[in-house]
C-alpha atoms as a PDB file:
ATOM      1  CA  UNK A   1     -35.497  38.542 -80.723  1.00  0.00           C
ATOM      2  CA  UNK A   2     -37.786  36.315 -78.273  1.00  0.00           C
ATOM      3  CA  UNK A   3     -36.702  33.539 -76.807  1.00  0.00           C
ATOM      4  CA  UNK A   4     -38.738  31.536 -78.837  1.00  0.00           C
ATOM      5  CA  UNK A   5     -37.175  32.295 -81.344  1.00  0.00           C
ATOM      6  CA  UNK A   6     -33.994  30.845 -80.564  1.00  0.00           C
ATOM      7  CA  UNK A   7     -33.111  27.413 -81.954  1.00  0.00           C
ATOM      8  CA  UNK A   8     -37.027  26.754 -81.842  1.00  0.00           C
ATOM      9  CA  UNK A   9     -36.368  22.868 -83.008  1.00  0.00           C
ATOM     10  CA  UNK A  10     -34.368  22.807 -80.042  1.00  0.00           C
ATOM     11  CA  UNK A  11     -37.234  21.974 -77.552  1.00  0.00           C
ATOM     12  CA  UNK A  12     -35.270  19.540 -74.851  1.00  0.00           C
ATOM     13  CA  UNK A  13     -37.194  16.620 -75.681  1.00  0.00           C
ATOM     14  CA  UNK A  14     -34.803  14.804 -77.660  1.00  0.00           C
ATOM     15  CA  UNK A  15     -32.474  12.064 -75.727  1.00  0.00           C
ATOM     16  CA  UNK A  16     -28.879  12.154 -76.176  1.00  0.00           C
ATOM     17  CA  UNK A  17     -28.519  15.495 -78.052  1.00  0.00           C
ATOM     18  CA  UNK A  18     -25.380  17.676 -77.582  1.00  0.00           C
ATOM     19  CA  UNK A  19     -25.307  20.805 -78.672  1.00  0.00           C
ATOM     20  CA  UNK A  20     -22.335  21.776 -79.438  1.00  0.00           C
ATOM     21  CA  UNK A  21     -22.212  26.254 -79.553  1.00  0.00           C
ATOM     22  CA  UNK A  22     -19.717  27.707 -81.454  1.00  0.00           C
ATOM     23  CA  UNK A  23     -18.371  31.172 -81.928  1.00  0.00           C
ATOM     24  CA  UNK A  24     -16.006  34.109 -80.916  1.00  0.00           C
ATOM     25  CA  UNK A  25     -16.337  35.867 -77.481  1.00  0.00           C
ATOM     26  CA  UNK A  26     -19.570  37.854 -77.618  1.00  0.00           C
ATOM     27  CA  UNK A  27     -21.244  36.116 -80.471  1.00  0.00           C
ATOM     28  CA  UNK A  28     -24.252  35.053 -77.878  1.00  0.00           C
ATOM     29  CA  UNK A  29     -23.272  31.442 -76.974  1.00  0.00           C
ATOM     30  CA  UNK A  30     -24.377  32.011 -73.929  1.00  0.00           C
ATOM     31  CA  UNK A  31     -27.301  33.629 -74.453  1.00  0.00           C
ATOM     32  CA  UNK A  32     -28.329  30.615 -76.411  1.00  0.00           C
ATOM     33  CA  UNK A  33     -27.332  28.015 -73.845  1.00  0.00           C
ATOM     34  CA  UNK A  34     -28.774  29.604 -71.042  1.00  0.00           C
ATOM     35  CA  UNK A  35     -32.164  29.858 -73.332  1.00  0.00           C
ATOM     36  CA  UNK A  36     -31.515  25.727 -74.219  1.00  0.00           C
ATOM     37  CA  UNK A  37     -30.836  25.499 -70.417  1.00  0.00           C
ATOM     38  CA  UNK A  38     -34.416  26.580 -69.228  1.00  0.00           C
ATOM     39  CA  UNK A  39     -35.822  24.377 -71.712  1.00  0.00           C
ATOM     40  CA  UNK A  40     -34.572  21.529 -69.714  1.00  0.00           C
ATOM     41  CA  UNK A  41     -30.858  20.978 -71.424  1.00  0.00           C
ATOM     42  CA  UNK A  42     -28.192  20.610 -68.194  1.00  0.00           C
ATOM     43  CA  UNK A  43     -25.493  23.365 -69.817  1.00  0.00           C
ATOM     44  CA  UNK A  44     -21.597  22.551 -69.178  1.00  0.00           C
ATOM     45  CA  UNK A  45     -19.702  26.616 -69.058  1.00  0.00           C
ATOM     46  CA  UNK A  46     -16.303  26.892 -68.247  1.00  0.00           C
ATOM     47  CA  UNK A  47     -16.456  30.289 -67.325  1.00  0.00           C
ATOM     48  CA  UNK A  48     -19.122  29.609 -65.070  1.00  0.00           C
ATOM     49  CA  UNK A  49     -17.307  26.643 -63.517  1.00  0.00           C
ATOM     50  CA  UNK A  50     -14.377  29.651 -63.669  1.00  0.00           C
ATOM     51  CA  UNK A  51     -16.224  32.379 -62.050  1.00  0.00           C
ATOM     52  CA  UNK A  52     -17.847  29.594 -59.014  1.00  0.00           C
ATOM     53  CA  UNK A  53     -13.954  28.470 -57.761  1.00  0.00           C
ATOM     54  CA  UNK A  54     -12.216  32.061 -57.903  1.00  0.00           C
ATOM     55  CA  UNK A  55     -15.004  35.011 -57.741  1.00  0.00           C
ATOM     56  CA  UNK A  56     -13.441  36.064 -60.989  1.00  0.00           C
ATOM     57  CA  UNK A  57     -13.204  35.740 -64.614  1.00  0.00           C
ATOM     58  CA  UNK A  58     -10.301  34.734 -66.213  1.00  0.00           C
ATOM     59  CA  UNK A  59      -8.924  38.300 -66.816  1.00  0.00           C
ATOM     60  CA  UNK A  60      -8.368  38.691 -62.936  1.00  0.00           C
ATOM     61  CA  UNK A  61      -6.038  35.834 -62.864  1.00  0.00           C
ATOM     62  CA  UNK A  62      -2.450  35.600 -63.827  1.00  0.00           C
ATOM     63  CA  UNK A  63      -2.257  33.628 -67.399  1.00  0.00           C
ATOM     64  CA  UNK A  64      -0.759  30.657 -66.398  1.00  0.00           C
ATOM     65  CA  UNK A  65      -2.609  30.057 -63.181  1.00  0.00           C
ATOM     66  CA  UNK A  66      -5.951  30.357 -65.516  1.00  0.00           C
ATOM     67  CA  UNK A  67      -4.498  27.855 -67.984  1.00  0.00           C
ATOM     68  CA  UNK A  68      -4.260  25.713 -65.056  1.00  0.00           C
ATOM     69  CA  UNK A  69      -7.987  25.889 -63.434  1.00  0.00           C
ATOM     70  CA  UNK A  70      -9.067  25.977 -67.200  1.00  0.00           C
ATOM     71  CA  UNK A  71      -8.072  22.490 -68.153  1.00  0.00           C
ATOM     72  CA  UNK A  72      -8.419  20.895 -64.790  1.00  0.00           C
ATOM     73  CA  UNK A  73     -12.358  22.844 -65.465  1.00  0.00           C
ATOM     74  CA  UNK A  74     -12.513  20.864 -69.033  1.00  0.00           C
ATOM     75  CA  UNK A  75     -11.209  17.438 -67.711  1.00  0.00           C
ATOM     76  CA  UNK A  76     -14.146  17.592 -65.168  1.00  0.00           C
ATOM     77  CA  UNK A  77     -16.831  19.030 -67.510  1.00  0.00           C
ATOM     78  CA  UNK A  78     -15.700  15.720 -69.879  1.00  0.00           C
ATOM     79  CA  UNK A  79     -16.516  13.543 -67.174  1.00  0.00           C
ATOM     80  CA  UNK A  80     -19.693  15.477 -66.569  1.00  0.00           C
ATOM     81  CA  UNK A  81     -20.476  15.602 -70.467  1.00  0.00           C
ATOM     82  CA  UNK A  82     -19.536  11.550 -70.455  1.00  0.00           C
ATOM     83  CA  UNK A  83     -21.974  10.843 -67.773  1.00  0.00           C
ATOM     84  CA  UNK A  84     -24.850  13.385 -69.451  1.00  0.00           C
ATOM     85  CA  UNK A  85     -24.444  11.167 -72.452  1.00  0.00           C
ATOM     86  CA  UNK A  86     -24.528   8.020 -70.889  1.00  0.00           C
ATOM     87  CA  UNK A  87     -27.627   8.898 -69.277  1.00  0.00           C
ATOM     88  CA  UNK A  88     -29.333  10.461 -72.781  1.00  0.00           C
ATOM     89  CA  UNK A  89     -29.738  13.488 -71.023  1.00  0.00           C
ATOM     90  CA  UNK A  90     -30.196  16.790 -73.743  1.00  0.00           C
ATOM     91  CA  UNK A  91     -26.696  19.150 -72.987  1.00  0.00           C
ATOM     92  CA  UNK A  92     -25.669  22.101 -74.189  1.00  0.00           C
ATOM     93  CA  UNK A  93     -21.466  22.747 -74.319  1.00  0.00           C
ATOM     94  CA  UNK A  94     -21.137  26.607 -73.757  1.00  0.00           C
ATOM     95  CA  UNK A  95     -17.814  26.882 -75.345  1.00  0.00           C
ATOM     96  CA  UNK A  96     -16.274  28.650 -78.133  1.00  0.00           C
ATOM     97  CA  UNK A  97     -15.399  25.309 -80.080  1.00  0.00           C
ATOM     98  CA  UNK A  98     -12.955  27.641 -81.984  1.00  0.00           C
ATOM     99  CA  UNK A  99     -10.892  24.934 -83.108  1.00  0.00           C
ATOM    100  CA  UNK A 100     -11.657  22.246 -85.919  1.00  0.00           C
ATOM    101  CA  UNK A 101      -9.609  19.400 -83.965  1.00  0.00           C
ATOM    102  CA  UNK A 102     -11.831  20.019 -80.953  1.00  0.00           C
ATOM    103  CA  UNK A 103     -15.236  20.164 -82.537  1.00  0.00           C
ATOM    104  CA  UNK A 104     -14.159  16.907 -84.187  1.00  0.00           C
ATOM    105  CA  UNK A 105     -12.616  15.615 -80.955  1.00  0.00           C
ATOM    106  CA  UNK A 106     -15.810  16.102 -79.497  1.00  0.00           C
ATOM    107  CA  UNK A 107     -18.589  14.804 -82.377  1.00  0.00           C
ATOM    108  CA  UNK A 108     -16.616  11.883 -82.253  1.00  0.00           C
ATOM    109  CA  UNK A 109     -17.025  10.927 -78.302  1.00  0.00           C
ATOM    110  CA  UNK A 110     -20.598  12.325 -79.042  1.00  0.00           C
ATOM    111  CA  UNK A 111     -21.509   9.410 -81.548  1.00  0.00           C
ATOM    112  CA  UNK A 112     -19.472   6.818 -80.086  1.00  0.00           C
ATOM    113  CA  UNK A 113     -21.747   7.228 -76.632  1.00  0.00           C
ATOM    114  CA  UNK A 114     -24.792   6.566 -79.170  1.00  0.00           C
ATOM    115  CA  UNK A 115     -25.722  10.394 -79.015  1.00  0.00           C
ATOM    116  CA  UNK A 116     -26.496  13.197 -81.575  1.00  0.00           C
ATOM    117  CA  UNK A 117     -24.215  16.582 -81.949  1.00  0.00           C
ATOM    118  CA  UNK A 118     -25.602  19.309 -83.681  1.00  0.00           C
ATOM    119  CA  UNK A 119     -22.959  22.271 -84.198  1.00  0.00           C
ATOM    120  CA  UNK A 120     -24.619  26.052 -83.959  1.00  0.00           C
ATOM    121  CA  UNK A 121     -22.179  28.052 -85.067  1.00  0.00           C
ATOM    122  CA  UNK A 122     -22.814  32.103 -84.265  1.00  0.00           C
ATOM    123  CA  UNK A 123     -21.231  34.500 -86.724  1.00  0.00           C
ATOM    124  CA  UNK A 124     -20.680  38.055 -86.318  1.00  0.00           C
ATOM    125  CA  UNK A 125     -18.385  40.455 -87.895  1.00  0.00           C
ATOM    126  CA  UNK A 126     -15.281  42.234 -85.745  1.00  0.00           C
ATOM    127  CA  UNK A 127     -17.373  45.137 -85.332  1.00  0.00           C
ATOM    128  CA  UNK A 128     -20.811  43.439 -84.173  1.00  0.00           C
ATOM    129  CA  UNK A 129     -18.415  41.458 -81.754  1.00  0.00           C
ATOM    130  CA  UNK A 130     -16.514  45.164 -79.908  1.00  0.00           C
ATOM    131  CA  UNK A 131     -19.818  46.400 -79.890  1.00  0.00           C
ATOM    132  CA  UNK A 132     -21.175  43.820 -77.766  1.00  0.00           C
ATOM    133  CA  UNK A 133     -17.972  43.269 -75.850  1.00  0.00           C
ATOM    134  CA  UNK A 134     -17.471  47.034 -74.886  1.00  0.00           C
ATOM    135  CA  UNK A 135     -21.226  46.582 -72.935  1.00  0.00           C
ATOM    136  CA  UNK A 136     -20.285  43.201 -71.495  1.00  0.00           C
ATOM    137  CA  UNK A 137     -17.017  43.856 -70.575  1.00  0.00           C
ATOM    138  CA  UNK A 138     -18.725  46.307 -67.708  1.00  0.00           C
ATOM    139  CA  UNK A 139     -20.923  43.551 -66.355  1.00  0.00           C
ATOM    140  CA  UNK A 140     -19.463  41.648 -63.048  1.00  0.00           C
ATOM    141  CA  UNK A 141     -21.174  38.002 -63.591  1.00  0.00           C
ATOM    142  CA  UNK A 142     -19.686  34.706 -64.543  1.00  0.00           C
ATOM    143  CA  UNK A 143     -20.922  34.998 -67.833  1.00  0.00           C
ATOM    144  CA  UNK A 144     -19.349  38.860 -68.865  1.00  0.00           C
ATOM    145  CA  UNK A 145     -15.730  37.177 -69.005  1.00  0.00           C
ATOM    146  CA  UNK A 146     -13.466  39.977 -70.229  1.00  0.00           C
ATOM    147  CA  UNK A 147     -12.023  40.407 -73.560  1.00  0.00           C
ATOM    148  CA  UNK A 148      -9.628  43.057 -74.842  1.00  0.00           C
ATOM    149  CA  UNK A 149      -9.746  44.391 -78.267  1.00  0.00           C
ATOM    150  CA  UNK A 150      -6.153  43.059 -78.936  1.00  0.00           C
ATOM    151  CA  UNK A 151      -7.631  39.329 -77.527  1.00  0.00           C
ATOM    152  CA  UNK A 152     -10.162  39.442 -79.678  1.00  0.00           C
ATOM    153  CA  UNK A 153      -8.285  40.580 -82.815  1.00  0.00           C
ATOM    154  CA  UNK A 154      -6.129  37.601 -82.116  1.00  0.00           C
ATOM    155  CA  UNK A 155      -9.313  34.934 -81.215  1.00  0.00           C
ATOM    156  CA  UNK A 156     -10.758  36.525 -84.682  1.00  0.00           C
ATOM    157  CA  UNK A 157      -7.572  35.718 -86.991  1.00  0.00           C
ATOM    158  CA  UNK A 158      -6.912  32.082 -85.177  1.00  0.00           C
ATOM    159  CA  UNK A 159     -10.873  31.135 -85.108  1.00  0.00           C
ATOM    160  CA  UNK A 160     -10.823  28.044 -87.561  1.00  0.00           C
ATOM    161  CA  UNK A 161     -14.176  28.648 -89.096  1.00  0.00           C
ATOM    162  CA  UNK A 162     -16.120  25.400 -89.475  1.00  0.00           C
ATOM    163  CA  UNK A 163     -17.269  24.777 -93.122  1.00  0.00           C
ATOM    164  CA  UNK A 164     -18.771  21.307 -94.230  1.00  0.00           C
ATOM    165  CA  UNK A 165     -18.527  20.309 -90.612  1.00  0.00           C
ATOM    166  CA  UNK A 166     -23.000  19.705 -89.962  1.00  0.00           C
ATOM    167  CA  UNK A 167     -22.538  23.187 -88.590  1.00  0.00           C
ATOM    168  CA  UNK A 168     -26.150  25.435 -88.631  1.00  0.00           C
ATOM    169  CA  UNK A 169     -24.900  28.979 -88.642  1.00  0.00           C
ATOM    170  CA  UNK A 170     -27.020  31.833 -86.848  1.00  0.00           C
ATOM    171  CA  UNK A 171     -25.631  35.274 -88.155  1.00  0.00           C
ATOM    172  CA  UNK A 172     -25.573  38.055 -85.120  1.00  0.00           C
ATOM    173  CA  UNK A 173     -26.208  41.778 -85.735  1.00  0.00           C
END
């Protein structure tokens, strides 16, 4: 698929949008964000925020000190997302949103900052998703974060799909 191809509606120009990615590890969230980013959107990644502090993704570190860095990460990507919104500036969240309580957590800071969400929700089956793992799980970069199969049989059973939520979903072969 080209690039222009992806979210084509989704051409940076409109203030205050937040676009909100949502899927499973290796569903292409960040492959869309990063293709949002270099249409102007300022993208907010964990992982990348991660991977810049420690050299590492989240599989080199011991659980606990990752749960650590990871919501210290999210309190300062809020404040970054807060001031983004404040500004009108377009953002894309490159996160898995796998929870309904979040996504809703989030839409609801969204509109009360006088901004748009839209939810992109990227579906793919278990075996699209070990198929693209097993070939980014031997990349080194920020975004390759790795992902065991018994992770991501557990991220697959707890992922509470969105339904009725304003959610566009992109199905991934």
């Amino acid at each position: 698929m080209e690039e222009a191809d992806l979210l084509p509606h989704l051409d940076g120009t409109e203030r205050g949008l937040v676009v909100m990615m949502c899927g499973l590890p290796g569903s292409g969230k960040s492959t869309y964000a990063q293709a949002l980013e270099r249409r102007g959107y300022t993208r907010l990644s964990i992982d990348e925020v991660v991977w810049a502090r420690t050299g590492q993704d989240a599989s080199g570190l011991a659980p606990a000190d990752y749960e650590q860095l990871k919501s210290a990460v999210e309190r300062e990507l809020w404040e970054e997302l807060v001031r983004l919104m404040e500004a009108k500036l377009p953002t894309v969240i490159d996160y898995s949103f796998w929870s309904r309580a979040t996504r809703n957590r989030y839409k609801a800071a969204i509109e009360s900052h006088g901004c748009r969400w839209e939810l992109i929700r990227l579906k793919a089956d278990l075996a699209t998703l070990r198929r693209r793992l097993a070939g980014r799980n031997q990349r080194l970069d920020a975004n390759s974060v790795t992902v065991s199969d018994e992770l991501l049989e557990r991220y697959f059973t707890d992922f509470e799909e969105p339904d009725g939520e304003g959610e566009s979903v992109i199905v991934q072969k």
